[in-house]
Protein backbone atom coordinates (compact mmCIF):
# COMPACT_ATOMS: atom_id res chain seq x y z
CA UNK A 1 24.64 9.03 5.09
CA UNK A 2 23.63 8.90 8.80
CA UNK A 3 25.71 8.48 11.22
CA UNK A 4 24.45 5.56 13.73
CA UNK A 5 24.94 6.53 17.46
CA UNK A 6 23.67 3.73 19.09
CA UNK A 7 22.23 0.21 18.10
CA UNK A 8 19.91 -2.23 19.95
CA UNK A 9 19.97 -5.73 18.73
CA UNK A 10 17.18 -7.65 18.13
CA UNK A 11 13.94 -6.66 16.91
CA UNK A 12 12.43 -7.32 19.87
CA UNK A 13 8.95 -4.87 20.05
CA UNK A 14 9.66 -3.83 16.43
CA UNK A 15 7.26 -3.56 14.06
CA UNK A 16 8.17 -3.82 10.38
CA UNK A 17 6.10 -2.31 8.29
CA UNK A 18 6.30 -3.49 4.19
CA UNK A 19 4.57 -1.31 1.12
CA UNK A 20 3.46 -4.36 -1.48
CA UNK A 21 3.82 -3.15 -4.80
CA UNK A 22 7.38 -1.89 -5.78
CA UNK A 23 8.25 -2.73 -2.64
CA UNK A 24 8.20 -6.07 -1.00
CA UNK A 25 6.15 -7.50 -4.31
CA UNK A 26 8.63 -8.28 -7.61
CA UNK A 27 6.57 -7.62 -10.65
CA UNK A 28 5.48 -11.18 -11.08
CA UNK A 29 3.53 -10.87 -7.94
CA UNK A 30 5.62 -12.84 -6.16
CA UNK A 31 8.68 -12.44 -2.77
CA UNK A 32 12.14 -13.11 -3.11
CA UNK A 33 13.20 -16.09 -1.83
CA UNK A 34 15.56 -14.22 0.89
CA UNK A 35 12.80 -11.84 1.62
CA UNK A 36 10.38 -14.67 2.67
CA UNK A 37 13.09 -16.41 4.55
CA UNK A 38 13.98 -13.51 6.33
CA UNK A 39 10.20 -12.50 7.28
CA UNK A 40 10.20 -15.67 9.40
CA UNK A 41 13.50 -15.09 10.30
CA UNK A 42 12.56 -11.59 11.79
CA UNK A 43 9.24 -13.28 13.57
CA UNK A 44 11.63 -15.57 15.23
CA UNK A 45 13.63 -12.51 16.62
CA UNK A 46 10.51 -10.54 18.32
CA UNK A 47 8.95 -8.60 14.95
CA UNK A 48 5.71 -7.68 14.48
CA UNK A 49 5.11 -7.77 10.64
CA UNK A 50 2.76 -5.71 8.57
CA UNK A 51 1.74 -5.41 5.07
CA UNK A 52 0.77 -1.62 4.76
CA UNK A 53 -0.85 -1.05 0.81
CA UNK A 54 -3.29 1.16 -1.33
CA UNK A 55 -4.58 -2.04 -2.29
CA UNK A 56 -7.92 -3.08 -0.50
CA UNK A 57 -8.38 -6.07 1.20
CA UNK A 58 -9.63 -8.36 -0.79
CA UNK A 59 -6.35 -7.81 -3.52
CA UNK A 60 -4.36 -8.56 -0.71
CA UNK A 61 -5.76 -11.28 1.04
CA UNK A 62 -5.46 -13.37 -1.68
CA UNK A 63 -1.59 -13.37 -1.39
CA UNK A 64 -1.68 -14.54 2.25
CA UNK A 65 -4.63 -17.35 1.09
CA UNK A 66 -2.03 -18.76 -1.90
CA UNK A 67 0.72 -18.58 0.38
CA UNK A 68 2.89 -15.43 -1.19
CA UNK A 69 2.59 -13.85 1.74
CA UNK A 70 3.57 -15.09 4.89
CA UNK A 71 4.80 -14.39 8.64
CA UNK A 72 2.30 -11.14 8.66
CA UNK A 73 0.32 -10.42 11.53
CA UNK A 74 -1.68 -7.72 10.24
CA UNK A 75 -1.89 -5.77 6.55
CA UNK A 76 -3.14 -2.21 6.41
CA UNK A 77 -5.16 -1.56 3.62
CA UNK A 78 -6.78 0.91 1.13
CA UNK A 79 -3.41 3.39 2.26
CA UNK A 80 -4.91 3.08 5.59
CA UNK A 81 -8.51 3.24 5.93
CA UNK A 82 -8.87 -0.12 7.26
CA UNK A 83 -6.79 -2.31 9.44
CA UNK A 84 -7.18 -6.12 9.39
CA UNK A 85 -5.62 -8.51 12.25
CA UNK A 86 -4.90 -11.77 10.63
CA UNK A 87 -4.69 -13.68 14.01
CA UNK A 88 -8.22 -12.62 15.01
CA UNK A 89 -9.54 -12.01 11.72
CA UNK A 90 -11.13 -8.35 12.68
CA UNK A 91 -11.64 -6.10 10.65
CA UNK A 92 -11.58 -1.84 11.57
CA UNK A 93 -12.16 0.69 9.43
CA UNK A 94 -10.43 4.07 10.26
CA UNK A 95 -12.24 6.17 7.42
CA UNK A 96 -14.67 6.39 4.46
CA UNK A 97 -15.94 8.36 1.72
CA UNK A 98 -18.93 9.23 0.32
CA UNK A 99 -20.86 8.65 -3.51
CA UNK A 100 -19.73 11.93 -4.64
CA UNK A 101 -15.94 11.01 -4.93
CA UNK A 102 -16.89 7.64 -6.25
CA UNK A 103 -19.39 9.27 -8.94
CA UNK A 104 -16.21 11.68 -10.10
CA UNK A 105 -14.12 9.33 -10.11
CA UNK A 106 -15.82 6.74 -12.06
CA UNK A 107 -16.57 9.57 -14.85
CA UNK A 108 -13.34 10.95 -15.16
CA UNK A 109 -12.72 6.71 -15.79
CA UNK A 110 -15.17 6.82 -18.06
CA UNK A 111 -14.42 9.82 -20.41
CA UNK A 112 -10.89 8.48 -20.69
CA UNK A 113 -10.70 4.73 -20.88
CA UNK A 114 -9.14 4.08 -17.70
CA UNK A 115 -9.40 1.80 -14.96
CA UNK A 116 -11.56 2.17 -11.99
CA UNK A 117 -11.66 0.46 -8.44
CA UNK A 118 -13.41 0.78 -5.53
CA UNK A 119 -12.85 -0.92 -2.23
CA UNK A 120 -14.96 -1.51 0.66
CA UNK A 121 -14.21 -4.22 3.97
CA UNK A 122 -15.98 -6.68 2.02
CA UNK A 123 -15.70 -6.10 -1.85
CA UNK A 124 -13.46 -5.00 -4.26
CA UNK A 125 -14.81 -4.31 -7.86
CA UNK A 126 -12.79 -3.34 -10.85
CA UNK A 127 -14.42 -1.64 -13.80
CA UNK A 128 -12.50 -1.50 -17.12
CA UNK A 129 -13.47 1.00 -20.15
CA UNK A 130 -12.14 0.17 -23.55
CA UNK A 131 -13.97 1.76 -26.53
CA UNK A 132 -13.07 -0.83 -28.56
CA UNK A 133 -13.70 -3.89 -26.79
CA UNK A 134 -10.12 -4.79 -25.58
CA UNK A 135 -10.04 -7.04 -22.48
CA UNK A 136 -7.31 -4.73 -21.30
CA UNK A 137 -6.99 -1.28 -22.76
CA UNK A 138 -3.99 -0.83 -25.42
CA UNK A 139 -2.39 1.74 -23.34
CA UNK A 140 -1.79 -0.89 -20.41
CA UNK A 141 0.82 -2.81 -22.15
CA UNK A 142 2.64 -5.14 -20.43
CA UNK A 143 2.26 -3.59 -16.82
CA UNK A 144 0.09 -5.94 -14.74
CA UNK A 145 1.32 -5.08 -11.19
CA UNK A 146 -1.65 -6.00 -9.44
CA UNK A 147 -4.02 -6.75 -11.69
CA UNK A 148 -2.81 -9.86 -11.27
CA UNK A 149 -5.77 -9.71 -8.80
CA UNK A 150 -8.78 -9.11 -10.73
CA UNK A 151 -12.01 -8.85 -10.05
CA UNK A 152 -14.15 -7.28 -12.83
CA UNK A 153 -17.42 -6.16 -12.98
CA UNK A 154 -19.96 -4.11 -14.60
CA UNK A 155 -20.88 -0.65 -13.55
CA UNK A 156 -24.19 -2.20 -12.41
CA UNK A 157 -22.89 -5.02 -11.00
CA UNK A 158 -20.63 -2.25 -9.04
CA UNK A 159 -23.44 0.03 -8.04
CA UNK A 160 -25.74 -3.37 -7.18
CA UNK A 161 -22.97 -5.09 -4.67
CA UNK A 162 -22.69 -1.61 -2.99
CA UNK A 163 -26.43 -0.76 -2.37
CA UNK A 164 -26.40 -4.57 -0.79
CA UNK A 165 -23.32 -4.30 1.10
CA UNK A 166 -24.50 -0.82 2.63
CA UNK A 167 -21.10 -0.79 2.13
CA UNK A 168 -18.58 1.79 3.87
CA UNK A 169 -16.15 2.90 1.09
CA UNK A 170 -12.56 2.38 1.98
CA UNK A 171 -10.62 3.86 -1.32
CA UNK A 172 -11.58 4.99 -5.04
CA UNK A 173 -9.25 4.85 -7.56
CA UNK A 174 -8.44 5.21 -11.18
CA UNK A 175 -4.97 3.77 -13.26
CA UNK A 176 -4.08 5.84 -16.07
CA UNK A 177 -1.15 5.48 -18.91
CA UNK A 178 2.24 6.94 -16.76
CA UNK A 179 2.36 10.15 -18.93
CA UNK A 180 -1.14 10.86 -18.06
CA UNK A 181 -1.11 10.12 -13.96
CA UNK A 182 0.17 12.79 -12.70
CA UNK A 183 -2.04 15.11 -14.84
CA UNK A 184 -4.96 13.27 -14.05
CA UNK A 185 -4.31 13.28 -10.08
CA UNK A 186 -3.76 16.82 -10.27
CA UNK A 187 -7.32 17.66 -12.01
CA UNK A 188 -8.86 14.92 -9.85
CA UNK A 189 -7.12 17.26 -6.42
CA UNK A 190 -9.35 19.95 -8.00
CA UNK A 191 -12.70 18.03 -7.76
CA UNK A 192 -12.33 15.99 -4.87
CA UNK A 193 -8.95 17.72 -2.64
CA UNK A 194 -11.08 20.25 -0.49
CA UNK A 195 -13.01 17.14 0.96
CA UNK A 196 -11.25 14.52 0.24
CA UNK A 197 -7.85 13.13 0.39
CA UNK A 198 -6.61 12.64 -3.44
CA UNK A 199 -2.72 11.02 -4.22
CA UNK A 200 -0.44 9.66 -6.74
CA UNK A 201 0.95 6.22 -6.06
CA UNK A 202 3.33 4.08 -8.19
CA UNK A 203 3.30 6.74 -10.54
CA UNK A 204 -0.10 5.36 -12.16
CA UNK A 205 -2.42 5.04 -9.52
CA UNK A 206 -5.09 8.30 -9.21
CA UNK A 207 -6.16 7.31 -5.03
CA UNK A 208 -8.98 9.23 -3.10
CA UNK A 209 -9.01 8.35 0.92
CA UNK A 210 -10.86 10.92 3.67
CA UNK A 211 -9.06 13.26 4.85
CA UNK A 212 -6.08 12.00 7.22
CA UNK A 213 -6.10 8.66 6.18
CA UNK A 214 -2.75 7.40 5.14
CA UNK A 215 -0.40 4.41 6.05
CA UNK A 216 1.19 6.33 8.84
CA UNK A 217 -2.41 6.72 10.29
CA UNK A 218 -3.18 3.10 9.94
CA UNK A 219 0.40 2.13 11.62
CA UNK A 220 -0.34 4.67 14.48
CA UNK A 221 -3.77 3.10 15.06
CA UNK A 222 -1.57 -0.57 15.35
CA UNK A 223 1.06 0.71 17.44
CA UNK A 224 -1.87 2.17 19.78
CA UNK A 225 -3.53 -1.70 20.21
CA UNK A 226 -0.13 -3.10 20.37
CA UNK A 227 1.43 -0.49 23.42
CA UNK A 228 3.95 0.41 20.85
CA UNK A 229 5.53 3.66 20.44
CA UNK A 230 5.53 4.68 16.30
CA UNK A 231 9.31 5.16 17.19
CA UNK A 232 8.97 1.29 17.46
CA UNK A 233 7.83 1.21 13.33
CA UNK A 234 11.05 0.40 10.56
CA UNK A 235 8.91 1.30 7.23
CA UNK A 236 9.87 0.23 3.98
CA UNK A 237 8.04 1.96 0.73
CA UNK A 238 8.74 3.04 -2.72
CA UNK A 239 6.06 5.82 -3.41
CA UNK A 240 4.09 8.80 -2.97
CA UNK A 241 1.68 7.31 -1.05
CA UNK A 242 4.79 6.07 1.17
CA UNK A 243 6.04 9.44 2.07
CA UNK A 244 4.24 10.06 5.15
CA UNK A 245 5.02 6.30 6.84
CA UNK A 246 8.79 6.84 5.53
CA UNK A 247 9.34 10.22 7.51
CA UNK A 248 7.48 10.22 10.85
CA UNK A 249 7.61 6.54 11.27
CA UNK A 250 11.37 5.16 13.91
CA UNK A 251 13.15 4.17 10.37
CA UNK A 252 12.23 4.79 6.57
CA UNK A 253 13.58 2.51 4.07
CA UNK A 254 13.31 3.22 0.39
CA UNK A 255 13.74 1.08 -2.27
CA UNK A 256 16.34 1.78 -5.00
CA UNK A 257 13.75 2.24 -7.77
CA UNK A 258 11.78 4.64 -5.61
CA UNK A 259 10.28 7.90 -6.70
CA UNK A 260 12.11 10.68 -5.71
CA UNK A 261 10.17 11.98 -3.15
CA UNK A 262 10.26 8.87 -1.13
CA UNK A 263 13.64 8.76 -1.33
CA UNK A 264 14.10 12.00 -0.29
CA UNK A 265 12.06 11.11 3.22
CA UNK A 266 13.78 8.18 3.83
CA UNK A 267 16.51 8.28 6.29
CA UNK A 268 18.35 4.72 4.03
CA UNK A 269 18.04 4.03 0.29
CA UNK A 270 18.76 0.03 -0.26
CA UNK A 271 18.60 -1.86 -3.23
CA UNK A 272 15.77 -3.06 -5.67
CA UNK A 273 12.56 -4.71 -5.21
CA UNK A 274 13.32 -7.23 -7.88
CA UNK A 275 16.34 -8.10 -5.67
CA UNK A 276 17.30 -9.26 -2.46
CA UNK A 277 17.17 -6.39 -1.10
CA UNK A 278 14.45 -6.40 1.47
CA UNK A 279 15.62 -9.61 3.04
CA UNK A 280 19.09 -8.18 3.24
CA UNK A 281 18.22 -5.53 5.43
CA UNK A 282 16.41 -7.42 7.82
CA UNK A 283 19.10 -9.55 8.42
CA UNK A 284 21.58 -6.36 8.71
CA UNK A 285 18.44 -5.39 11.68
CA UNK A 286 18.57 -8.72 13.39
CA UNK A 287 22.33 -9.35 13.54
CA UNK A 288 23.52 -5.55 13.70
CA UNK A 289 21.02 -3.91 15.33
CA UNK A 290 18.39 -1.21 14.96
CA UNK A 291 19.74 2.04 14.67
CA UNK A 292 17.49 3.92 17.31
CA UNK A 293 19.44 7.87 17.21
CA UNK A 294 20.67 8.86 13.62
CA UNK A 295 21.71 12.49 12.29
């Protein structure tokens, strides 16, 4: 356990910096009461708060539209491709990819009946293969996550919106069973991981980004605007796609039903994401301080 040196109360010039699903999200889509309360309490104390996701924009805006999702300032989509400041609604993309990782991606969908997604700034489109005519295929089960957010289309109706768009592609990605994901990222890393940046997130999720794009990217871009240092940045994530913000970023908070390499880069393990947990901690920040040298 580390051993706190020195505290600074307050959060003051903080920014806290929340992974959605698994980690701030329950599994009904929704924040814990204490978590909300606390967002606004941390706002009230100096915070700058940021939603940093694989998701893509437009799965993520919704939840700030419907009001699940409030006291942010700015999220940090597609595992950070693209930053988006609610305040000034501005959009900036940090990094794209090209046809060629969405064209393997979307057969590798194809050839096993899995889903597919592709993000830009200004669509999302979900494409769902079922051989046998299944709204949802049989392997899903009972996992929504965040396809409580769905917008489906047709291949076509894919390929159409993104020849009109002249769309810049933020993220690719594919959902597979869990005792198929990790396989499936690994041959994807094959095809795609000498140009392109290919990871596993919440154990399911097959995600293709450029090259150096990642959540820790997209909060070092913020920190930039903002005069921050990255030093400044108390992350809180449960998965691979986590990793990166959870080491190199001031603080990294995992949740208790974490994968095991996020744990492992966190510097504090706290409770789970169907709990209290979040909201705890910020409290334990605002009242007790920020733990600025740990060993």
């Amino acid at each position: 356990m580390p051993v706190v040196r020195r505290k600074k109360k307050g959060l003051a010039n903080k920014v806290l910096a929340f992974d959605l699903d698994g980690t701030i999200l329950r599994k009904d889509n929704t924040l814990h009461p204490e978590t909300e309360k606390m967002l606004m309490e941390a706002k009230r104390f100096g915070s700058t708060n940021v939603i940093a996701t694989g998701r893509g924009l437009l799965k993520v805006i919704p939840l700030i539209n419907n009001g699940v999702l409030k006291y942010i300032d700015y999220l940090v989509c597609s595992n950070g491709a693209l930053t988006f400041d609610l305040e000034k609604n501005e959009t900036t993309i940090l990094g794209s990819i090209g046809m060629d990782a969405f064209e393997a991606m979307l057969q590798k969908a194809k050839e096993e009946e899995l889903i597919f997604s592709v993000d830009t700034d200004a669509f999302n489109g979900t494409i769902i293969f079922s051989n046998d005519g299944s709204e949802l295929p049989s392997w899903l089960e009972n996992e929504t996550m965040d396809l409580a957010i769905l917008n489906r289309f047709t291949e076509e109706q894919v390929r159409v919106a993104l020849e009109e768009e002249n769309a810049s592609i933020t993220q690719v990605a594919i959902r597979s069973p869990r005792n198929k994901a990790e396989k499936n990222t690994k041959e994807m890393q094959k095809i795609l991981g000498d140009k392109y940046q290919v990871v596993l997130t919440n154990s399911v999720y097959t995600d293709v980004n450029k090259k150096g794009i990642s959540k820790f990217q997209g909060l070092l871009y913020l920190c930039q605007q903002l005069n921050l240092k990255i030093e400044d940045v108390i992350a809180f994530g449960d998965s691979g796609n986590d990793t990166e913000m959870l080491t190199k970023c001031g603080i990294g908070i995992a949740m208790g039903n974490a994968t095991k390499d996020a744990k492992q880069a966190a510097d504090f393990v706290i409770g789970d994401h169907e709990d209290d947990a979040i909201g705890e901690a910020i409290n334990y920040l605002i009242w007790n301080g920020v733990p600025v040298e740990v060993e």
